[in-house]
Structures are given as structure tokens and as C-alpha cells.
Protein backbone atom coordinates (compact mmCIF):
# COMPACT_ATOMS: atom_id res chain seq x y z
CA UNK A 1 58.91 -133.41 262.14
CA UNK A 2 59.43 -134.69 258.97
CA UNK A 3 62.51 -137.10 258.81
CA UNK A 4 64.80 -137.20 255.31
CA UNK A 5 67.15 -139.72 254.32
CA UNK A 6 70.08 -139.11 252.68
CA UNK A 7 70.92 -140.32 249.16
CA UNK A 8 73.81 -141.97 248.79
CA UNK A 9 75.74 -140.67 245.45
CA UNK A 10 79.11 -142.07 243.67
CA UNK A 11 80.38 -139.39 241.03
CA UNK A 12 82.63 -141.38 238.67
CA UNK A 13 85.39 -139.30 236.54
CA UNK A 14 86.70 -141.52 233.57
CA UNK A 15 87.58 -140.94 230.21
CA UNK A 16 85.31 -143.91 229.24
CA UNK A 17 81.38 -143.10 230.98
CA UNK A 18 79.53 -145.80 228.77
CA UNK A 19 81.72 -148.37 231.22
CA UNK A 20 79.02 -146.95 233.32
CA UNK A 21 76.32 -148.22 235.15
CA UNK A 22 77.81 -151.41 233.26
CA UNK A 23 77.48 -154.54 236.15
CA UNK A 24 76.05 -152.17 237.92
CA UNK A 25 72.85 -151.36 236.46
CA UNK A 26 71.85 -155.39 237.09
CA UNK A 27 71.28 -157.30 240.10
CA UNK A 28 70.88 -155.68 243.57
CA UNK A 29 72.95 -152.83 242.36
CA UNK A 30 71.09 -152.23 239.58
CA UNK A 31 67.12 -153.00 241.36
CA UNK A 32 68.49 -150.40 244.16
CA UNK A 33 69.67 -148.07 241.55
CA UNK A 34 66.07 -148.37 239.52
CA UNK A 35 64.62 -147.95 243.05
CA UNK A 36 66.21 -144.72 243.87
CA UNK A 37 68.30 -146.16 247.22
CA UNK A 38 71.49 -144.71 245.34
CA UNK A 39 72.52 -142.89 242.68
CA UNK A 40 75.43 -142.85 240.09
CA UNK A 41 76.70 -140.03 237.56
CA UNK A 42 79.43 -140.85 235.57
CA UNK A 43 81.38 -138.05 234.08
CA UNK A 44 83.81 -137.52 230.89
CA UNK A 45 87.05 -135.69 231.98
CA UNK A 46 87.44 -135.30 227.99
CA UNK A 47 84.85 -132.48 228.31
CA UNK A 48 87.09 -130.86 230.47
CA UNK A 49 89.35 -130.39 228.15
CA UNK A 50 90.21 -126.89 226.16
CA UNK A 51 92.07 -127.35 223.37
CA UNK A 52 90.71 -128.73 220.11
CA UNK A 53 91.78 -131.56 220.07
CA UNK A 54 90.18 -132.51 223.39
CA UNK A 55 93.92 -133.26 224.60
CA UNK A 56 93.84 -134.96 228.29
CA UNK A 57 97.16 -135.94 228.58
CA UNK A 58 100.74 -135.42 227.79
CA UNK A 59 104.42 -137.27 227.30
CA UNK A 60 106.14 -137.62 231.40
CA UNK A 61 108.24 -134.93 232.46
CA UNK A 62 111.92 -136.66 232.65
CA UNK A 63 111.00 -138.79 229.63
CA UNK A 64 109.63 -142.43 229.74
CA UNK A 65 107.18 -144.34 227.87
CA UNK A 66 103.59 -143.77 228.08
CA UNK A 67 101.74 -140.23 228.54
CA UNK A 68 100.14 -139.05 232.42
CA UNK A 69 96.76 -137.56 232.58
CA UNK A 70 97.25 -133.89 232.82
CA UNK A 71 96.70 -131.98 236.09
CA UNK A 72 94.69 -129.28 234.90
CA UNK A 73 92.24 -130.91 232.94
CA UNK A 74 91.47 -133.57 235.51
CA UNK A 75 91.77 -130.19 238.20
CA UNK A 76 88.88 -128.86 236.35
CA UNK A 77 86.68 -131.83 235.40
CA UNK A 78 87.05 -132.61 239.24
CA UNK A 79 85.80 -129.28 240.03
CA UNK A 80 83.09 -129.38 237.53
CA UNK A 81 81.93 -132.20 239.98
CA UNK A 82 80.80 -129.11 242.11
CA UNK A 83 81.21 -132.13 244.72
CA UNK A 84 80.99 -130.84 248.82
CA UNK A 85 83.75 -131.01 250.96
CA UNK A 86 82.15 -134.18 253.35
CA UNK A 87 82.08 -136.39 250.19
CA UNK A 88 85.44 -138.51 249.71
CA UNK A 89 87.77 -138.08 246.66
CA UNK A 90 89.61 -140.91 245.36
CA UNK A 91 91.59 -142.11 243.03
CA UNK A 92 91.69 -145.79 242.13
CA UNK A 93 95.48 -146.39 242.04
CA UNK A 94 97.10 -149.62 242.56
CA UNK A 95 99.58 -147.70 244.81
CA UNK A 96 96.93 -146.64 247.06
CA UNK A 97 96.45 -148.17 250.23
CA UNK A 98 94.39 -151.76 250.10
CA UNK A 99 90.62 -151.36 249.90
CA UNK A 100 89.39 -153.07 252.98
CA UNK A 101 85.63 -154.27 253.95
CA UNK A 102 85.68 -151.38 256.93
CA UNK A 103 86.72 -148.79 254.61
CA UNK A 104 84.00 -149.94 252.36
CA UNK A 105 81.80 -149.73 255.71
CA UNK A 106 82.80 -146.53 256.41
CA UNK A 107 82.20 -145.23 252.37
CA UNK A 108 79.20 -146.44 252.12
CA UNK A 109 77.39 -144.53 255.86
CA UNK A 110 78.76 -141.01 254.14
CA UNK A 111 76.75 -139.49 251.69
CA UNK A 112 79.02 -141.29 248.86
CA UNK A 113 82.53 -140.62 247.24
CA UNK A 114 83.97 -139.15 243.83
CA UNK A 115 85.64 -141.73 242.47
CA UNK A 116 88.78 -140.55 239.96
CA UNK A 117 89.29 -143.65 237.04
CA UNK A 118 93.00 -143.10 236.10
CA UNK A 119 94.40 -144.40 232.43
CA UNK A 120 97.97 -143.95 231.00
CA UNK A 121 100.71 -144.27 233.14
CA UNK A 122 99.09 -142.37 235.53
CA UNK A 123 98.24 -138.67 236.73
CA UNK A 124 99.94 -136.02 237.21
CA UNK A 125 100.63 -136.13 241.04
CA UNK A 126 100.36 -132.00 241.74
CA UNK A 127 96.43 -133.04 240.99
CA UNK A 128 96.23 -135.80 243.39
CA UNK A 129 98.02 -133.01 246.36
CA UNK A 130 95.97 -130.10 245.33
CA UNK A 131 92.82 -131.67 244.80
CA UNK A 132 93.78 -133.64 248.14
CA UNK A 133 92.38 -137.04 246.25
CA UNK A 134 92.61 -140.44 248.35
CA UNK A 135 94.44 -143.23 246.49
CA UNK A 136 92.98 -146.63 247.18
CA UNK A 137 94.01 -150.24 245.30
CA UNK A 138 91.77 -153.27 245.17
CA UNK A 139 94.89 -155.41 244.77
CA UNK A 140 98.73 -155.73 243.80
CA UNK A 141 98.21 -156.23 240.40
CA UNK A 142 97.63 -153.33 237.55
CA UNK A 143 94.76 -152.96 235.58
CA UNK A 144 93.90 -151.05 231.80
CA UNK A 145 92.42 -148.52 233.82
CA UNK A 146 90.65 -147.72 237.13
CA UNK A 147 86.93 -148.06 235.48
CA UNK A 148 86.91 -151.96 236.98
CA UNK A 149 88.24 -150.87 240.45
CA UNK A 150 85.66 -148.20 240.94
CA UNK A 151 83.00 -150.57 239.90
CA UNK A 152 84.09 -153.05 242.51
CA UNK A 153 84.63 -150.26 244.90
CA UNK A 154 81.01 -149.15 244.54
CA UNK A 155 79.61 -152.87 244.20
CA UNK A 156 80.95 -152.91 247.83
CA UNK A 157 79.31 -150.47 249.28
CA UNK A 158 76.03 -150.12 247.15
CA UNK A 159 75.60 -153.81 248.80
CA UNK A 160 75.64 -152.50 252.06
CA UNK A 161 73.29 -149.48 251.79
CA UNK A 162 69.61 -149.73 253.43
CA UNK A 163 67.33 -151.70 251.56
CA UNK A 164 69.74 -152.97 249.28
CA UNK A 165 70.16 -156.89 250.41
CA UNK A 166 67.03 -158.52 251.35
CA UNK A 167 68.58 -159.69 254.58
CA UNK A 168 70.84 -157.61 256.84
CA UNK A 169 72.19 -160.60 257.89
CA UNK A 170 73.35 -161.42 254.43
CA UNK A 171 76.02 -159.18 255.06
CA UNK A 172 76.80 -159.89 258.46
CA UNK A 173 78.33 -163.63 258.08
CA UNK A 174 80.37 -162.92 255.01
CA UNK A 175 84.21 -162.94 254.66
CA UNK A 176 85.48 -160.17 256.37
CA UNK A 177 82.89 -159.43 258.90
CA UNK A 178 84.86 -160.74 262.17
CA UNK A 179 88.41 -160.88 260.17
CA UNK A 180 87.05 -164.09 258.74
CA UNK A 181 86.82 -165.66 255.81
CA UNK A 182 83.42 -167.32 255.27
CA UNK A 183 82.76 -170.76 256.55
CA UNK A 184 81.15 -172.82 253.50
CA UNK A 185 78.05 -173.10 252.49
CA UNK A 186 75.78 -175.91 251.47
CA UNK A 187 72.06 -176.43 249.88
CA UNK A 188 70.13 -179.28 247.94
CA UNK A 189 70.61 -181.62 246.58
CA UNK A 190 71.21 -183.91 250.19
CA UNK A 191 73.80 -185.59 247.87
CA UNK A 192 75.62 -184.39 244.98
CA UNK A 193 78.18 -186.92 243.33
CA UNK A 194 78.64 -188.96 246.42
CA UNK A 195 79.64 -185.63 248.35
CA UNK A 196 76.73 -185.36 251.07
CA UNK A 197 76.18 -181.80 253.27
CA UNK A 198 77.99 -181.96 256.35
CA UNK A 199 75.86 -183.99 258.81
CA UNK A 200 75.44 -181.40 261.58
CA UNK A 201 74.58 -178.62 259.08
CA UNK A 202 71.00 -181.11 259.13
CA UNK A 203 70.64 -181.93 263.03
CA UNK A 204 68.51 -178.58 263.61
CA UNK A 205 70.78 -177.95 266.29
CA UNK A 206 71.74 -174.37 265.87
CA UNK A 207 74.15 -173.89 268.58
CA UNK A 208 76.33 -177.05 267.07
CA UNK A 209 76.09 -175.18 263.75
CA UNK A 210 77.34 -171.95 264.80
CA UNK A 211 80.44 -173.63 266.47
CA UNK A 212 80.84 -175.97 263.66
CA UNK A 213 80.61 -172.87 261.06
CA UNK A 214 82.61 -170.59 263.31
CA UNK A 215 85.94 -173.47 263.41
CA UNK A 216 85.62 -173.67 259.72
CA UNK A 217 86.03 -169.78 258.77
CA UNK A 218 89.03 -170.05 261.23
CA UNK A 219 90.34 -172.83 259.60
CA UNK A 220 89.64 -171.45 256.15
CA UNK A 221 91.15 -167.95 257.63
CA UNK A 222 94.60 -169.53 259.17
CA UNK A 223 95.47 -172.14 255.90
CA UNK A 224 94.43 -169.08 253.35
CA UNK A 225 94.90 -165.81 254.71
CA UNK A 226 97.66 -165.75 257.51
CA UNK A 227 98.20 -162.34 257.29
CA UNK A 228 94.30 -162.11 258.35
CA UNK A 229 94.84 -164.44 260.99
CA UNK A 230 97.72 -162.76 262.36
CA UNK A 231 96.26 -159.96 262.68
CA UNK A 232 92.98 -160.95 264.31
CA UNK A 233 95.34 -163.25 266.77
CA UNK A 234 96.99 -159.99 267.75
CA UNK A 235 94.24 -157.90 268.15
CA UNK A 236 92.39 -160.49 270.48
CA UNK A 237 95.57 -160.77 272.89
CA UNK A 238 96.40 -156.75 272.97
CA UNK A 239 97.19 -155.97 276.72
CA UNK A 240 94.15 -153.84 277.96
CA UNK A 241 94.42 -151.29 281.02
CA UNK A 242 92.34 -151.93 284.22
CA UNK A 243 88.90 -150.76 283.66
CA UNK A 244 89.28 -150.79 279.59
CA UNK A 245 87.13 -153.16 277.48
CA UNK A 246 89.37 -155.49 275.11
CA UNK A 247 89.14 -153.84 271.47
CA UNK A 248 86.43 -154.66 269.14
CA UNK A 249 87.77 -156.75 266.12
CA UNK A 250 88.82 -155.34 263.08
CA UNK A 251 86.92 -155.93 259.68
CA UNK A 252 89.74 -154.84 257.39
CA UNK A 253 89.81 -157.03 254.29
């Protein structure tokens, strides 16, 4: 029996599709993308426009400055997408809920997400109901639009598709991966400015490595993410039940 892999696909809806493939036509992203592991369409919601002007948006019901991208336009470039029901629809939104490294996990073993790129002062929220859309933030700040958010958003998970990183380890140390940050890293020159590389990082003894690499991403975690820290500390000392394995950590970002 013949075995077929599943191509992983991120639909982009923006108003401005030249930002695409953008950073992500270089690099690993961009190899993988040249290779055929993934593949990215980028679509204009202007062309779902009708009028002829091309109008996509209009002044906020209740007055206020700014204009909201308009539900029907966006309802029908959305369904233009002809997308099926087990891909994810989001919208980057900085009041979405945080983008985390296993919701990036998660994104990237489906079969790949639409990814809605809102401008203005935002859409029109009977769209984001009826066209059930997922709002997701890469931080608590505000950007021009959400072309930079979906390109981080699909950095993340490109990265982590088969055959992407040279190493599947690569991706197994890095911030995040145990509720971590990353320990630092070190390579040649021996000496650089008087700052030599950690001693034990040279002994070839891998065990004292891995303990000396594991204390620093804790350190690193509790002085610069407490939140992180907090959490992890929790989740380690959650009462089990007799009989019930202690919970797996998380690898929310």
C-alpha cells in the first residue's frame, strides 16, 4: 500500500499579498518551501470586494476614529478560500489569546491554518462569530497590521514540520520545550575578549553538561520569566491520585 503524506498549507488573507512569502521565502522556510515540504497562498481580500471602488471597509458603527474591515467582504474572500472544515481559521488579533510554542505544536501536525491579516481598527466582529475565526496575539503590543504576526506564526510552525531543520533535536532544547528558556550557548573562538567558554562545556563529560545546561535554563527561566516558572513549579507539584502518573509538562510559551 502506497503511503501519502500530507502537505502542510497556510492560506494567508491580507489586503497586502506581496508581504508574502517575504522572510519566508529565505532560509529553512524558504529551502522547505522551494522543496515542496509546505506550501503558502497568499490571498487579496480586495478581490473580494463588489463595488467599484474595491471598498473593504467602512467608518465604526457608534462613531470613532478609524474604519473596521467589513464583514461581508472578508465573509466572502474567506469563503473564496474554499478552505475544509479540519483546517484552523484565525485571526491575528492582539486580543486573541497568547500564541504559545504548544499551540504552534499543535498547528503545525494539522494539515495547516487560514490565517486572517486584520488592518484598520479592526473587523467587524459578526465575521469573526459567523465565520467562527480563532483570534490569536503574538504579544501585548499592537502592530500596523497582522501581515508580521502571521509571518511569525507560520515561521513557528514551518520550523517544526518534517524535514524542515536538519536536526530534530534542534528543536527539542530550545526555549519553550520543557517550560524553559534556553540555557546559553557557546562556540569558537576558546577565548573571545578575555571571556573564555564555560570550563565544563570542554571536559567531554556529557552528563556534567546536561546538569550544568539544565540549572542554567532554570536560572535563566526564574530571573526572566516568573510567570513561566510559576507555572512549571505548579504543574510539577499538582497532587496526583493513586495509580495516576504526575502530568507531563507544559510547553506553552
Amino acid at each position: 500500500m502506497i503511503v501519502t503524506h500530507r502537505l502542510w498549507r497556510a492560506t494567508v488573507l491580507t489586503l497586502f499579498p506581496d508581504m508574502f512569502p517575504g522572510p519566508l521565502g529565505v532560509s529553512l522556510a524558504g529551502k522547505a518551501l522551494g522543496s515542496g515540504l509546505w506550501a503558502l497562498e497568499a490571498r487579496d481580500i480586495r478581490a473580494s470586494a463588489t463595488d467599484r471602488h474595491r471598498s473593504v471597509d467602512d467608518t465604526p458603527a457608534g462613531g470613532g476614529p478609524g474604519m473596521v474591515l467589513r464583514a461581508d467582504v472578508l465573509a466572502d474572500a474567506i469563503d473564496a478560500a474554499d478552505i475544509g472544515p479540519e483546517r484552523p481559521r484565525l485571526l491575528m488579533s492582539p486580543r486573541g489569546r497568547p500564541l504559545t510554542q504548544s499551540r504552534v505544536v499543535e498547528l503545525a501536525a494539522g494539515p495547516g491554518p487560514l490565517v486572517v491579516c486584520g488592518r484598520f481598527e479592526g473587523i467587524d466582529q459578526r465575521v469573526i462569530e459567523a465565520r467562527r475565526l480563532e483570534e490569536v496575539s503574538i504579544g501585548d503590543y499592537v502592530l500596523s497590521g497582522g501581515e508580521i504576526a502571521a509571518l511569525a506564526l507560520i515561521d513557528a510552525c514551518v520550523r517544526l514540520l518534517p524535514g524542515v531543520m536538519g536536526k530534530l533535536a534542534s528543536g527539542e532544547d530550545e526555549s519553550f520545550s520543557d517550560s524553559l528558556l534556553e540555557y546559553p550557548q557557546y562556540t569558537r573562538p576558546q577565548e573571545f575578549e578575555g571571556r573564555p567558554i564555560p570550563e565544563i562545556l570542554t571536559s567531554g563529560d556529557h552528563a556534567r553538561v546536561a546538569a550544568w545546561r539544565r540549572a542554567e535554563a532554570e536560572a535563566l527561566t526564574r530571573s526572566r520569566r516568573p510567570d513561566l516558572w510559576a507555572a512549571r513549579q505548579a504543574s510539577t507539584q499538582a497532587p496526583t491520585g493513586i495509580g495516576q502518573k504526575r502530568p507531563k509538562h507544559t510547553t506553552d510559551g
